[in-house]
ModelCIF file with pLDDT and N, C-alpha, C, O atoms, coordinates in Angstrom:
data_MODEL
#
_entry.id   MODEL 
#
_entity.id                         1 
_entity.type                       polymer 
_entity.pdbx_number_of_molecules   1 
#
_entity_poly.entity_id                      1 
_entity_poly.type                           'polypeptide(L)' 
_entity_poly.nstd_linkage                   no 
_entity_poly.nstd_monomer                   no 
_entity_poly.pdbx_seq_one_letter_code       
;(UNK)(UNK)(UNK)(UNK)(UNK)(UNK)(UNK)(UNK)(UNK)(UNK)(UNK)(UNK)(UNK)(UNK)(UNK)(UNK)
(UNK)(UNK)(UNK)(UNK)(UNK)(UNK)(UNK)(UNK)(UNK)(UNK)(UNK)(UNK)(UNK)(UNK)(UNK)(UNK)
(UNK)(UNK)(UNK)(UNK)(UNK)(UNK)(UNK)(UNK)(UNK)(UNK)(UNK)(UNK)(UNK)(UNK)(UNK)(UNK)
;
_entity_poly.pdbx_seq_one_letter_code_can   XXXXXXXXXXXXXXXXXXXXXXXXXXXXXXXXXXXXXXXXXXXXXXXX 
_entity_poly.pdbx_strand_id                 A 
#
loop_
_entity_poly_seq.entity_id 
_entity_poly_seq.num 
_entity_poly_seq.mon_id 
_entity_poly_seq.hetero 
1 1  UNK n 
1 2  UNK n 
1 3  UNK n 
1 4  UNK n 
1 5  UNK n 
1 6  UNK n 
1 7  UNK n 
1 8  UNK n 
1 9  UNK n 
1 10 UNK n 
1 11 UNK n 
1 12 UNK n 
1 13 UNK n 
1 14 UNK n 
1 15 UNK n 
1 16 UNK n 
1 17 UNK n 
1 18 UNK n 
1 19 UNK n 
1 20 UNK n 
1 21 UNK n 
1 22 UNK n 
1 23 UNK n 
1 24 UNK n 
1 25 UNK n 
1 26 UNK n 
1 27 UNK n 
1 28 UNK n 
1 29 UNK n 
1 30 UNK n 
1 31 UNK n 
1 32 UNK n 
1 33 UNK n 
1 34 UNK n 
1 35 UNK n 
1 36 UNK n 
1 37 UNK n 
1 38 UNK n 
1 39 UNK n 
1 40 UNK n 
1 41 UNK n 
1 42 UNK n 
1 43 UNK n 
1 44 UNK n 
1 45 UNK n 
1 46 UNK n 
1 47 UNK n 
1 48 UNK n 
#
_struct_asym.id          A 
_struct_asym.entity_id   1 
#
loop_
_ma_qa_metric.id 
_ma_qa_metric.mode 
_ma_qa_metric.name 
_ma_qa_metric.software_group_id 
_ma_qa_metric.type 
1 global pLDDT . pLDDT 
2 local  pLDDT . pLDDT 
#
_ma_qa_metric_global.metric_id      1 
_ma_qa_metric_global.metric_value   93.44 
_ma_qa_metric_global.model_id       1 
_ma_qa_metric_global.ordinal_id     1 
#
loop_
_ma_qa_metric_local.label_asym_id 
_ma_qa_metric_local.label_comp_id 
_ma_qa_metric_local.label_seq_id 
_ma_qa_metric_local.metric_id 
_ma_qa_metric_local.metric_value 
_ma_qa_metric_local.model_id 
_ma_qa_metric_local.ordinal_id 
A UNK 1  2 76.00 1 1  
A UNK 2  2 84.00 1 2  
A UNK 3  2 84.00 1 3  
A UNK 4  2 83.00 1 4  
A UNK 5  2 84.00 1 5  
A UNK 6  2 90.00 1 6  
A UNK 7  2 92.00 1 7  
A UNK 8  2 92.00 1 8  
A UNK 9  2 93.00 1 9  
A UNK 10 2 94.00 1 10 
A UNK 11 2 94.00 1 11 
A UNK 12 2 95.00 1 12 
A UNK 13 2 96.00 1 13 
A UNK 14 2 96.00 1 14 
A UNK 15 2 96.00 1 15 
A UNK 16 2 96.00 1 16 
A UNK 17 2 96.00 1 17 
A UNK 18 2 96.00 1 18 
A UNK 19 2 96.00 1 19 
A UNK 20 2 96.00 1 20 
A UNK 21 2 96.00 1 21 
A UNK 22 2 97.00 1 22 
A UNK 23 2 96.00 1 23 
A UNK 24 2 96.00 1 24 
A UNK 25 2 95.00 1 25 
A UNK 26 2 97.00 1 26 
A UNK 27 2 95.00 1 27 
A UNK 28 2 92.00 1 28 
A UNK 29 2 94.00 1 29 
A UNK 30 2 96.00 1 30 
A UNK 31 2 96.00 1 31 
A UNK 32 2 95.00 1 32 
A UNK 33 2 95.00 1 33 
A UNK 34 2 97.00 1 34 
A UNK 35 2 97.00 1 35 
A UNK 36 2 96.00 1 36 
A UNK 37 2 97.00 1 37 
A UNK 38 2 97.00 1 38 
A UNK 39 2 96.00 1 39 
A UNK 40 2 96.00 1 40 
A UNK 41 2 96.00 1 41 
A UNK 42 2 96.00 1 42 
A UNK 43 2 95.00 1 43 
A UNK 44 2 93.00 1 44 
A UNK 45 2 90.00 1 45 
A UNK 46 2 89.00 1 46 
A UNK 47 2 91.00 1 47 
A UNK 48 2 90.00 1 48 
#
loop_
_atom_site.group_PDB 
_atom_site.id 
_atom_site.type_symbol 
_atom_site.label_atom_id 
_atom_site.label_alt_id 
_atom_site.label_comp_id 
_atom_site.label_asym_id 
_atom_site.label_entity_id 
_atom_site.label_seq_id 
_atom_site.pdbx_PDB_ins_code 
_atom_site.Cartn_x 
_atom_site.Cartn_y 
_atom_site.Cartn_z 
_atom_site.occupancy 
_atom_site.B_iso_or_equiv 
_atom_site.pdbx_formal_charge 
_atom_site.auth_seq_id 
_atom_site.auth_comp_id 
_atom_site.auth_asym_id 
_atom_site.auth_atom_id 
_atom_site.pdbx_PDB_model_num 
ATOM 1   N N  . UNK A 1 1  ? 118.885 111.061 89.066  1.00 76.00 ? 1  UNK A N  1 
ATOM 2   C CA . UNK A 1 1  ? 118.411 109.680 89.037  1.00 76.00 ? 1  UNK A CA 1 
ATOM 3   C C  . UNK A 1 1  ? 117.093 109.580 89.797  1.00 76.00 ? 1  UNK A C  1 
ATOM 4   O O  . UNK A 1 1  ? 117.003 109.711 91.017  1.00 76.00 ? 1  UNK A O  1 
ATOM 5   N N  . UNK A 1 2  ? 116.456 109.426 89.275  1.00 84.00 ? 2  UNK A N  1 
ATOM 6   C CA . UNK A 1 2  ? 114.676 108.662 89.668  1.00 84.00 ? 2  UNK A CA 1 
ATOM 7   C C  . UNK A 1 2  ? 114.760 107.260 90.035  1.00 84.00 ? 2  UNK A C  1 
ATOM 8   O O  . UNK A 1 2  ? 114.864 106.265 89.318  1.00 84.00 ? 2  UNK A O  1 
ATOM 9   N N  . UNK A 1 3  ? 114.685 107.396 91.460  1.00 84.00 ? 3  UNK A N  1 
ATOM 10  C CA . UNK A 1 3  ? 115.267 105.501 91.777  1.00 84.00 ? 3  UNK A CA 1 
ATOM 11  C C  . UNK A 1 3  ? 113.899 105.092 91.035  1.00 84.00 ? 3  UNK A C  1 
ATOM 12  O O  . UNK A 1 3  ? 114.060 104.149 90.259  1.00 84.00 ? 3  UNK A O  1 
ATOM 13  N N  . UNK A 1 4  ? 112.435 105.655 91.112  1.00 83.00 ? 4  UNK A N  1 
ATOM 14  C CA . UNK A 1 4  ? 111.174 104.975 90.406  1.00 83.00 ? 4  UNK A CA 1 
ATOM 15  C C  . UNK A 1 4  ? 111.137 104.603 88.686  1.00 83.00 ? 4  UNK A C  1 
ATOM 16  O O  . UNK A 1 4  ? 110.333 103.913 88.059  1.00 83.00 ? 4  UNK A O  1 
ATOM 17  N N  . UNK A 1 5  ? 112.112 105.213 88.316  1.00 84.00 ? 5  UNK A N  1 
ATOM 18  C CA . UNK A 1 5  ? 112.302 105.165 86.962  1.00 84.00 ? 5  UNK A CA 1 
ATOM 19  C C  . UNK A 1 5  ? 113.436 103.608 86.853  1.00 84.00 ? 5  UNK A C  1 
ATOM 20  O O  . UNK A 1 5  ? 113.830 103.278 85.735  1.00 84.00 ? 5  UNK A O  1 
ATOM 21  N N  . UNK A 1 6  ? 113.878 102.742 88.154  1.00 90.00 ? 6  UNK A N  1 
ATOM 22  C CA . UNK A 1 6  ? 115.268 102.082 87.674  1.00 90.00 ? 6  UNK A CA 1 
ATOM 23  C C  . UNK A 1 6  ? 115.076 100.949 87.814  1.00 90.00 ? 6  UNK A C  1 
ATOM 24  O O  . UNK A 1 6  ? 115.034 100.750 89.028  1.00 90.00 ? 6  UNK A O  1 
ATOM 25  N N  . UNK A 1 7  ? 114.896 99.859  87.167  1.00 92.00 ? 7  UNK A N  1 
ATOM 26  C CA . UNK A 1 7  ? 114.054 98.393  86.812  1.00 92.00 ? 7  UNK A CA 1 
ATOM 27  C C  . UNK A 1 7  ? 114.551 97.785  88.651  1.00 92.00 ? 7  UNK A C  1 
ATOM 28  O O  . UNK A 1 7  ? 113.891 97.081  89.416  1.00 92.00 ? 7  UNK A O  1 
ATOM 29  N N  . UNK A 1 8  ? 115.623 98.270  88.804  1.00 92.00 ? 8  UNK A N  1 
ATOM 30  C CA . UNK A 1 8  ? 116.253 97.425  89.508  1.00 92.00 ? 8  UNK A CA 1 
ATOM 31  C C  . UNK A 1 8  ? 115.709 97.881  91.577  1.00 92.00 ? 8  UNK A C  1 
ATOM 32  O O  . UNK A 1 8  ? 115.597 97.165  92.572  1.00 92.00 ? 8  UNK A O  1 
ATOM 33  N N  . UNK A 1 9  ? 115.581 98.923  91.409  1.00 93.00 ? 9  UNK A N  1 
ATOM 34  C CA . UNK A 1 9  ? 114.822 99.590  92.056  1.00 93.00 ? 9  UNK A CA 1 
ATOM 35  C C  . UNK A 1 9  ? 113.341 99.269  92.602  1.00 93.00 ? 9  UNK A C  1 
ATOM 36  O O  . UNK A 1 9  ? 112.897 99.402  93.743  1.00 93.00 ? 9  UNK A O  1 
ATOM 37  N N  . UNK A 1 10 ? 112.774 98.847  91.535  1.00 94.00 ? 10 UNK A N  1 
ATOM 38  C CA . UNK A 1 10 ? 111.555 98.596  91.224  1.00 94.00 ? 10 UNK A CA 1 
ATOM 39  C C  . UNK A 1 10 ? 111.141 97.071  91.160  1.00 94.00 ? 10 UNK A C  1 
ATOM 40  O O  . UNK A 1 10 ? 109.977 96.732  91.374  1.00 94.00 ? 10 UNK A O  1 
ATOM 41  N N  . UNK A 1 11 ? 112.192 96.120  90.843  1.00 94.00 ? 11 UNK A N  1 
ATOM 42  C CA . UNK A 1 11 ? 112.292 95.040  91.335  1.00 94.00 ? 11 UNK A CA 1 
ATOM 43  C C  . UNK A 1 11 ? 112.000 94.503  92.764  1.00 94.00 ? 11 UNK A C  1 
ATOM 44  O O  . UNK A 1 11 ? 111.174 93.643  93.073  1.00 94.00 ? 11 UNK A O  1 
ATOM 45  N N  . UNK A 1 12 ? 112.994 95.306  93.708  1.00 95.00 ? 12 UNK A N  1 
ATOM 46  C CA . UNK A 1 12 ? 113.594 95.286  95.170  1.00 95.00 ? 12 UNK A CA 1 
ATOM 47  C C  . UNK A 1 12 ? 111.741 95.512  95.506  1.00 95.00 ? 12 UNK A C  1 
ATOM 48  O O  . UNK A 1 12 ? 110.967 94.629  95.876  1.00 95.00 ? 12 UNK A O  1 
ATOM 49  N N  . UNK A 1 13 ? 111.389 97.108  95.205  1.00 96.00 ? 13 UNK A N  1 
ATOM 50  C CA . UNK A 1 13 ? 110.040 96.811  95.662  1.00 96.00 ? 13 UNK A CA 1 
ATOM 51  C C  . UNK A 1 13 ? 108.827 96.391  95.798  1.00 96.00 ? 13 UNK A C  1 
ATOM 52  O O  . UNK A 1 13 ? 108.085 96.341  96.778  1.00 96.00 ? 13 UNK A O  1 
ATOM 53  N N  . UNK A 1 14 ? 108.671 96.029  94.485  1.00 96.00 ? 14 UNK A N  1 
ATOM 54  C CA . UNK A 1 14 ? 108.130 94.695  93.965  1.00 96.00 ? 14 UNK A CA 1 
ATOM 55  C C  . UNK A 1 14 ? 108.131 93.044  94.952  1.00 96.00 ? 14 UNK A C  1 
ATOM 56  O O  . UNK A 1 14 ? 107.212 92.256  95.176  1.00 96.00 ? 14 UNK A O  1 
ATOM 57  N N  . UNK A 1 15 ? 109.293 93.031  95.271  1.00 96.00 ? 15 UNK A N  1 
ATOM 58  C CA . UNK A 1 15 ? 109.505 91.799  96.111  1.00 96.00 ? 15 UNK A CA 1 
ATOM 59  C C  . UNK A 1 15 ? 109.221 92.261  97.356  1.00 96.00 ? 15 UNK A C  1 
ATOM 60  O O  . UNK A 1 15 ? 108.384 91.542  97.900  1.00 96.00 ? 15 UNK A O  1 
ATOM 61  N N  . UNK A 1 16 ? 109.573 93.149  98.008  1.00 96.00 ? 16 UNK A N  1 
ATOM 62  C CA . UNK A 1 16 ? 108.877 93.755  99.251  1.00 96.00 ? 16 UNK A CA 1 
ATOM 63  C C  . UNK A 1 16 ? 107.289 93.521  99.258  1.00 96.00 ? 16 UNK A C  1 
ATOM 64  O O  . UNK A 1 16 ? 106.872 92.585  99.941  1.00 96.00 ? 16 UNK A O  1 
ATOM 65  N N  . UNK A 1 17 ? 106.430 94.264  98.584  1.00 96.00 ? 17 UNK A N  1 
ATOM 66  C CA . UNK A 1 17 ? 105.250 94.147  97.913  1.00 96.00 ? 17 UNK A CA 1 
ATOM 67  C C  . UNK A 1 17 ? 104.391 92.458  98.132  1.00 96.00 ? 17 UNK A C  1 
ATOM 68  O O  . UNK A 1 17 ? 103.416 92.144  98.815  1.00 96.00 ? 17 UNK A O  1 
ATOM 69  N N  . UNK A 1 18 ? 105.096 91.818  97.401  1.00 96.00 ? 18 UNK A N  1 
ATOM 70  C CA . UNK A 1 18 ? 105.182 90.152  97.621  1.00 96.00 ? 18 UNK A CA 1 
ATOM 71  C C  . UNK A 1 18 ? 105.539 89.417  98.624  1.00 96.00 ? 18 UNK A C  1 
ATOM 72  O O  . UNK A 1 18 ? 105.056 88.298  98.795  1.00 96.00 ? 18 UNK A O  1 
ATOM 73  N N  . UNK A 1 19 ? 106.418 89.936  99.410  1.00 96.00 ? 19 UNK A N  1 
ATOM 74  C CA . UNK A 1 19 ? 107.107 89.254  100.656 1.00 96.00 ? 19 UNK A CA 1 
ATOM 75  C C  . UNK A 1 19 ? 105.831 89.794  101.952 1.00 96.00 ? 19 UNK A C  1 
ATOM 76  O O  . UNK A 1 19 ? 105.640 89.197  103.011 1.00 96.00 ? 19 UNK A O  1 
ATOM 77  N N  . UNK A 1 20 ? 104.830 91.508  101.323 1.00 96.00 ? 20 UNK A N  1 
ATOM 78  C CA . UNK A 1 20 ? 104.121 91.454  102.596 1.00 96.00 ? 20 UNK A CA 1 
ATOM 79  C C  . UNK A 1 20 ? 103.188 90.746  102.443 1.00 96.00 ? 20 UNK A C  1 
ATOM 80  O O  . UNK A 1 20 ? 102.649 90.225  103.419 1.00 96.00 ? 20 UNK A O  1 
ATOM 81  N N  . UNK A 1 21 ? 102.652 90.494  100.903 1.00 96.00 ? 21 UNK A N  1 
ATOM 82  C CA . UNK A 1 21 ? 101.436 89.869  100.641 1.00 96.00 ? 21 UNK A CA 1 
ATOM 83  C C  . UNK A 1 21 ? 101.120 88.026  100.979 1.00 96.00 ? 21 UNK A C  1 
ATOM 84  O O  . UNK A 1 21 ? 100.176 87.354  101.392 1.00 96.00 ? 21 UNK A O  1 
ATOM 85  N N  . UNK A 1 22 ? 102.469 87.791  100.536 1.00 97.00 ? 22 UNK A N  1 
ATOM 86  C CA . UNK A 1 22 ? 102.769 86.461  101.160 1.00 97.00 ? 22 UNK A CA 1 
ATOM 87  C C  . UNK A 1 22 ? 102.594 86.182  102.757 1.00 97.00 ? 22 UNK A C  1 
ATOM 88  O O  . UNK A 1 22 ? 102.186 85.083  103.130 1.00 97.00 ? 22 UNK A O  1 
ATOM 89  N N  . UNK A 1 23 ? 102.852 87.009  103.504 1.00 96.00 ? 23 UNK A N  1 
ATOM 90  C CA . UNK A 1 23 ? 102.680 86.686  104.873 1.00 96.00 ? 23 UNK A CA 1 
ATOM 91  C C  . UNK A 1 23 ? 101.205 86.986  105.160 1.00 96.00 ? 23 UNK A C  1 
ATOM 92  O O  . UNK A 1 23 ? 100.351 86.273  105.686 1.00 96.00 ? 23 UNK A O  1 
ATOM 93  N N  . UNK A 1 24 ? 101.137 88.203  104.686 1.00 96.00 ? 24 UNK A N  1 
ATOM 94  C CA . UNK A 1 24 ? 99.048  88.035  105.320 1.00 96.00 ? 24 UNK A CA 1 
ATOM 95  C C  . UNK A 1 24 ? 98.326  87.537  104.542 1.00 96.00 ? 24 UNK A C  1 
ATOM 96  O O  . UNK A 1 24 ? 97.146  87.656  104.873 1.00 96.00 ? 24 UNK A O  1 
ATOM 97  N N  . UNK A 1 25 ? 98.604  86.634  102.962 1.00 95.00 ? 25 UNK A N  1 
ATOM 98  C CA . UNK A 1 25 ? 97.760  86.068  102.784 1.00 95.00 ? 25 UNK A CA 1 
ATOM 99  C C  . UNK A 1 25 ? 97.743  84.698  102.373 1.00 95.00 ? 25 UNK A C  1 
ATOM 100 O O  . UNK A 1 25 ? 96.782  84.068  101.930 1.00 95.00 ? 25 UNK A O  1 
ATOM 101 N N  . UNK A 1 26 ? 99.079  84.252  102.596 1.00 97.00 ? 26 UNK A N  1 
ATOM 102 C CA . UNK A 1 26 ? 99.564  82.747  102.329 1.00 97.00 ? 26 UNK A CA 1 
ATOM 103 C C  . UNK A 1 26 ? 99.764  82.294  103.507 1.00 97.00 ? 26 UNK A C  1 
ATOM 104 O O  . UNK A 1 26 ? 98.904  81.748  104.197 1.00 97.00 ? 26 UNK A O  1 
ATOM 105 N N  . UNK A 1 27 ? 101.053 82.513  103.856 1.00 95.00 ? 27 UNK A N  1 
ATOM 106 C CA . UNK A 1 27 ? 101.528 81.493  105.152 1.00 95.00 ? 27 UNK A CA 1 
ATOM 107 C C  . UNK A 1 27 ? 102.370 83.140  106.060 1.00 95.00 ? 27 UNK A C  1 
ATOM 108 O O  . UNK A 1 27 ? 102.668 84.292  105.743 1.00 95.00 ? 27 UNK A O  1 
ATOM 109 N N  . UNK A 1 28 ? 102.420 82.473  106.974 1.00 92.00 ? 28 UNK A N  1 
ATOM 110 C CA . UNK A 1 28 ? 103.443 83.338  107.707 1.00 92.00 ? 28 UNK A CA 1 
ATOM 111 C C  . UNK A 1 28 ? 104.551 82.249  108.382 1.00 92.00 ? 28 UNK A C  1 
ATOM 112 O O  . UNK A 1 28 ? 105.679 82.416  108.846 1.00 92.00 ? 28 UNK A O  1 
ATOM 113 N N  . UNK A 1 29 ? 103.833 81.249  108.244 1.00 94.00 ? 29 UNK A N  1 
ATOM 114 C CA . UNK A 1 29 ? 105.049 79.635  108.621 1.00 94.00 ? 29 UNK A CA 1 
ATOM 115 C C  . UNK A 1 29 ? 105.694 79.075  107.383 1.00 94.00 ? 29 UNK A C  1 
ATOM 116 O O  . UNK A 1 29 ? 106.698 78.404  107.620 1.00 94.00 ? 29 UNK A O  1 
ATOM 117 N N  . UNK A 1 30 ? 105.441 79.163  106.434 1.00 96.00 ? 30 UNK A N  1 
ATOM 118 C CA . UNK A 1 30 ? 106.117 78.921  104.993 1.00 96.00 ? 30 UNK A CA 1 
ATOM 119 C C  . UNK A 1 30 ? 105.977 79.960  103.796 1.00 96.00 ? 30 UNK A C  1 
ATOM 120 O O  . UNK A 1 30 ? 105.175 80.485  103.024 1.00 96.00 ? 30 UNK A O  1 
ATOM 121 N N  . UNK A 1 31 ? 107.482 79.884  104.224 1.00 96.00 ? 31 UNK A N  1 
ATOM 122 C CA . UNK A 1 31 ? 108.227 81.149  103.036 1.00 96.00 ? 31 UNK A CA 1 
ATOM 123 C C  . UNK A 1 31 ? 107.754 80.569  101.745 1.00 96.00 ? 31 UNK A C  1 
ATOM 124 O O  . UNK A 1 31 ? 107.208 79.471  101.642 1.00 96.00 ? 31 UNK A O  1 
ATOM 125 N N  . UNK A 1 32 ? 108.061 81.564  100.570 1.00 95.00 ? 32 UNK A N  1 
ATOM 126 C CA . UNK A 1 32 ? 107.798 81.556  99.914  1.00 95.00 ? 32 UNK A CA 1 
ATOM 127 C C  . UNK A 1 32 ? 108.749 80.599  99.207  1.00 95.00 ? 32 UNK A C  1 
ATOM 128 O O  . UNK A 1 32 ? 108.406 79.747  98.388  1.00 95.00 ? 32 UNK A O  1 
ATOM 129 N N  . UNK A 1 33 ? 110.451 80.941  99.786  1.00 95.00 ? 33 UNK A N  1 
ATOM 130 C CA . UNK A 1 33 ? 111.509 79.954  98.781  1.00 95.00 ? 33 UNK A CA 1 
ATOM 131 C C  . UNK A 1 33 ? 110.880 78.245  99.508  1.00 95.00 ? 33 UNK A C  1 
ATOM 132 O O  . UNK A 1 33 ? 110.955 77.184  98.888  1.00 95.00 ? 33 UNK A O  1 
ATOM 133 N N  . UNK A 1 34 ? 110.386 78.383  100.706 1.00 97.00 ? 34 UNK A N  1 
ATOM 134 C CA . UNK A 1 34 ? 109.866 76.881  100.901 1.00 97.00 ? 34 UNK A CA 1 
ATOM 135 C C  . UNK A 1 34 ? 108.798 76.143  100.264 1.00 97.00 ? 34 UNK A C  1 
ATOM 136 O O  . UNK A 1 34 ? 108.357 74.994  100.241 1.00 97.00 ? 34 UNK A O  1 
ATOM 137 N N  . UNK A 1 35 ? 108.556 77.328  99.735  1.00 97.00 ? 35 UNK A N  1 
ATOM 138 C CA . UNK A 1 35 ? 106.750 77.074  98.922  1.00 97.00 ? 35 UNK A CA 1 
ATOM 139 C C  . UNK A 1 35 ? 107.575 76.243  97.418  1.00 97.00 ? 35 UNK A C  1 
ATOM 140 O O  . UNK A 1 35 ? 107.422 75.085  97.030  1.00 97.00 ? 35 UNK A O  1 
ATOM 141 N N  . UNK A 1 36 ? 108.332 77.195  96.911  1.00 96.00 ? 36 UNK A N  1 
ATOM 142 C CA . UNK A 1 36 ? 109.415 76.584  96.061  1.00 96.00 ? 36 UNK A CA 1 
ATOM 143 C C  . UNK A 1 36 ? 109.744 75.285  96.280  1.00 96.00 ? 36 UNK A C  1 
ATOM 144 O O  . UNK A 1 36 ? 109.203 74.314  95.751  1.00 96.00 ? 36 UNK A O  1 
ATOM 145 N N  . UNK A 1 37 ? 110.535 75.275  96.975  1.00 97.00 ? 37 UNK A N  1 
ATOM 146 C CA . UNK A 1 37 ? 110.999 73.738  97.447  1.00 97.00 ? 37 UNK A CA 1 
ATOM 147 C C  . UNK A 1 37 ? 109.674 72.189  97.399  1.00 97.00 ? 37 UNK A C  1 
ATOM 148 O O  . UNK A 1 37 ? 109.794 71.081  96.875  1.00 97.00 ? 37 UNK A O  1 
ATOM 149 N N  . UNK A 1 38 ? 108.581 72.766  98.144  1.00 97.00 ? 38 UNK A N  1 
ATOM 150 C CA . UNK A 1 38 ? 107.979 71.660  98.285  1.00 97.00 ? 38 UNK A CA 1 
ATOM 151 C C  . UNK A 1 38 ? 107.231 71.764  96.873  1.00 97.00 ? 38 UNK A C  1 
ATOM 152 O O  . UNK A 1 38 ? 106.855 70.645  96.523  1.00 97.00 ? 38 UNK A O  1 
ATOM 153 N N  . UNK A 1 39 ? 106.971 72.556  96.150  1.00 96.00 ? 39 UNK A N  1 
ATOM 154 C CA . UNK A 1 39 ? 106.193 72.680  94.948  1.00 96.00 ? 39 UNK A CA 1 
ATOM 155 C C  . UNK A 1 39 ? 107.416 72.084  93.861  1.00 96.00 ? 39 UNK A C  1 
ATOM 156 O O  . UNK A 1 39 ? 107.126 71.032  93.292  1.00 96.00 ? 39 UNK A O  1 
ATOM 157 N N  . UNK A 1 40 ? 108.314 72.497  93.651  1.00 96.00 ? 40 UNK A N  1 
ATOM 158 C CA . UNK A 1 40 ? 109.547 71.371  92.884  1.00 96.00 ? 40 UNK A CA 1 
ATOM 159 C C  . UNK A 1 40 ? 109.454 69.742  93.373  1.00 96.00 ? 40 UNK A C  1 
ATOM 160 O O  . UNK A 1 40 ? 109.356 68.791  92.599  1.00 96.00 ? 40 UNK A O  1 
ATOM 161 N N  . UNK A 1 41 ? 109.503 69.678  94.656  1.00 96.00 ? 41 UNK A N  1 
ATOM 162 C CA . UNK A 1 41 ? 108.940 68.233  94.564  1.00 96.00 ? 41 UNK A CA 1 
ATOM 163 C C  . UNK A 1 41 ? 107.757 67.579  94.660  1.00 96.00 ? 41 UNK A C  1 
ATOM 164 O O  . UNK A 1 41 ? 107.521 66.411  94.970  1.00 96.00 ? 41 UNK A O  1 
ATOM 165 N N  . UNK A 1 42 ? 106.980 68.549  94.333  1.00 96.00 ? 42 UNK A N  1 
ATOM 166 C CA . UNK A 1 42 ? 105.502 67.876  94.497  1.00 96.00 ? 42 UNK A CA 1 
ATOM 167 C C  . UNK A 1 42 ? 105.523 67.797  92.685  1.00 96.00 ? 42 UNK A C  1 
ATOM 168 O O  . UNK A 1 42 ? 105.166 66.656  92.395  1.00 96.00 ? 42 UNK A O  1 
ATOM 169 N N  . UNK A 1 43 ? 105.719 68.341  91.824  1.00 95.00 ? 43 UNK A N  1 
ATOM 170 C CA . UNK A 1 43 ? 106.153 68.247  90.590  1.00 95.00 ? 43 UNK A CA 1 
ATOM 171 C C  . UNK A 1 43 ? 107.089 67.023  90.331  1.00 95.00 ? 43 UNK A C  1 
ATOM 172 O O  . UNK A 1 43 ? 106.760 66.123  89.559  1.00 95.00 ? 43 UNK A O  1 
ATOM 173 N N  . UNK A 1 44 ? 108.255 67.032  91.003  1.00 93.00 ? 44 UNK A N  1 
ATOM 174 C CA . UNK A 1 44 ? 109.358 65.736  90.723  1.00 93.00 ? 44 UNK A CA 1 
ATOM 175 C C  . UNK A 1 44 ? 109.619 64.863  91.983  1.00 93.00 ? 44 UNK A C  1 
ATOM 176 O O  . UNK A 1 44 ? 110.595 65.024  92.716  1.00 93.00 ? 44 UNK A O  1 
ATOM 177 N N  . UNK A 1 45 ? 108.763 64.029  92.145  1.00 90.00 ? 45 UNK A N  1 
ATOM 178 C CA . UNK A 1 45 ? 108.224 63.271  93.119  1.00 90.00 ? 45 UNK A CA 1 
ATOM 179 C C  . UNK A 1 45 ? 109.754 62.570  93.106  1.00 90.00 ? 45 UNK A C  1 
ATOM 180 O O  . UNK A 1 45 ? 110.456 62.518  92.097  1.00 90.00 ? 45 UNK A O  1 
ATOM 181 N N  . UNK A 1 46 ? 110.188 61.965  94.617  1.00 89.00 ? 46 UNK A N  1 
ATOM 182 C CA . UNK A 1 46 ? 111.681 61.407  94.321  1.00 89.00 ? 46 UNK A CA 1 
ATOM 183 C C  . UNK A 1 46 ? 112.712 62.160  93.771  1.00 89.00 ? 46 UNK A C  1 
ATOM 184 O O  . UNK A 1 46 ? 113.265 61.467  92.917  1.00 89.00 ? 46 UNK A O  1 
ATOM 185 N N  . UNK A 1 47 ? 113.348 63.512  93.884  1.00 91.00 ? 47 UNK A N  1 
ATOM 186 C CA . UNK A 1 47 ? 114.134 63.923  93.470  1.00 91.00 ? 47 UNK A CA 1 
ATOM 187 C C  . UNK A 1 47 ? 115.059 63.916  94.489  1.00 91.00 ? 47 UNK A C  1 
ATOM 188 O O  . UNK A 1 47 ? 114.829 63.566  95.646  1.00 91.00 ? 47 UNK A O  1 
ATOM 189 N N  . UNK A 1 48 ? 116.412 64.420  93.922  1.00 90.00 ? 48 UNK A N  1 
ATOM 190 C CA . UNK A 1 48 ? 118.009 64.546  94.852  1.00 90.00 ? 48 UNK A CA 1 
ATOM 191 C C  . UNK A 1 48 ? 118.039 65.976  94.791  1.00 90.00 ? 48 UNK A C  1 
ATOM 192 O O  . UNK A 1 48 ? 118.970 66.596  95.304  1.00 90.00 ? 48 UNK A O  1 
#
């Protein structure tokens, strides 16, 4: 098994990848699932 060959594998580091890029070049005070959050309601203004 070639873990580089296994989508799932490659996923995991992929998000690693993203999770470092997000901190040195977005926020290091807002995550990314928060970036989510406020971007869903900046889209659906008044939501539950």
């Amino acid at each position: 098994v070639d873990m580089y060959q296994q989508p799932g594998h490659l996923i995991r580091r992929a998000q690693q990848v993203h999770n470092q890029l997000w901190a040195a070049e977005v926020s290091s005070d807002v995550t990314s699932t928060q970036f989510a959050v406020l971007s869903a309601i900046a889209v659906n203004p008044a939501t539950d």
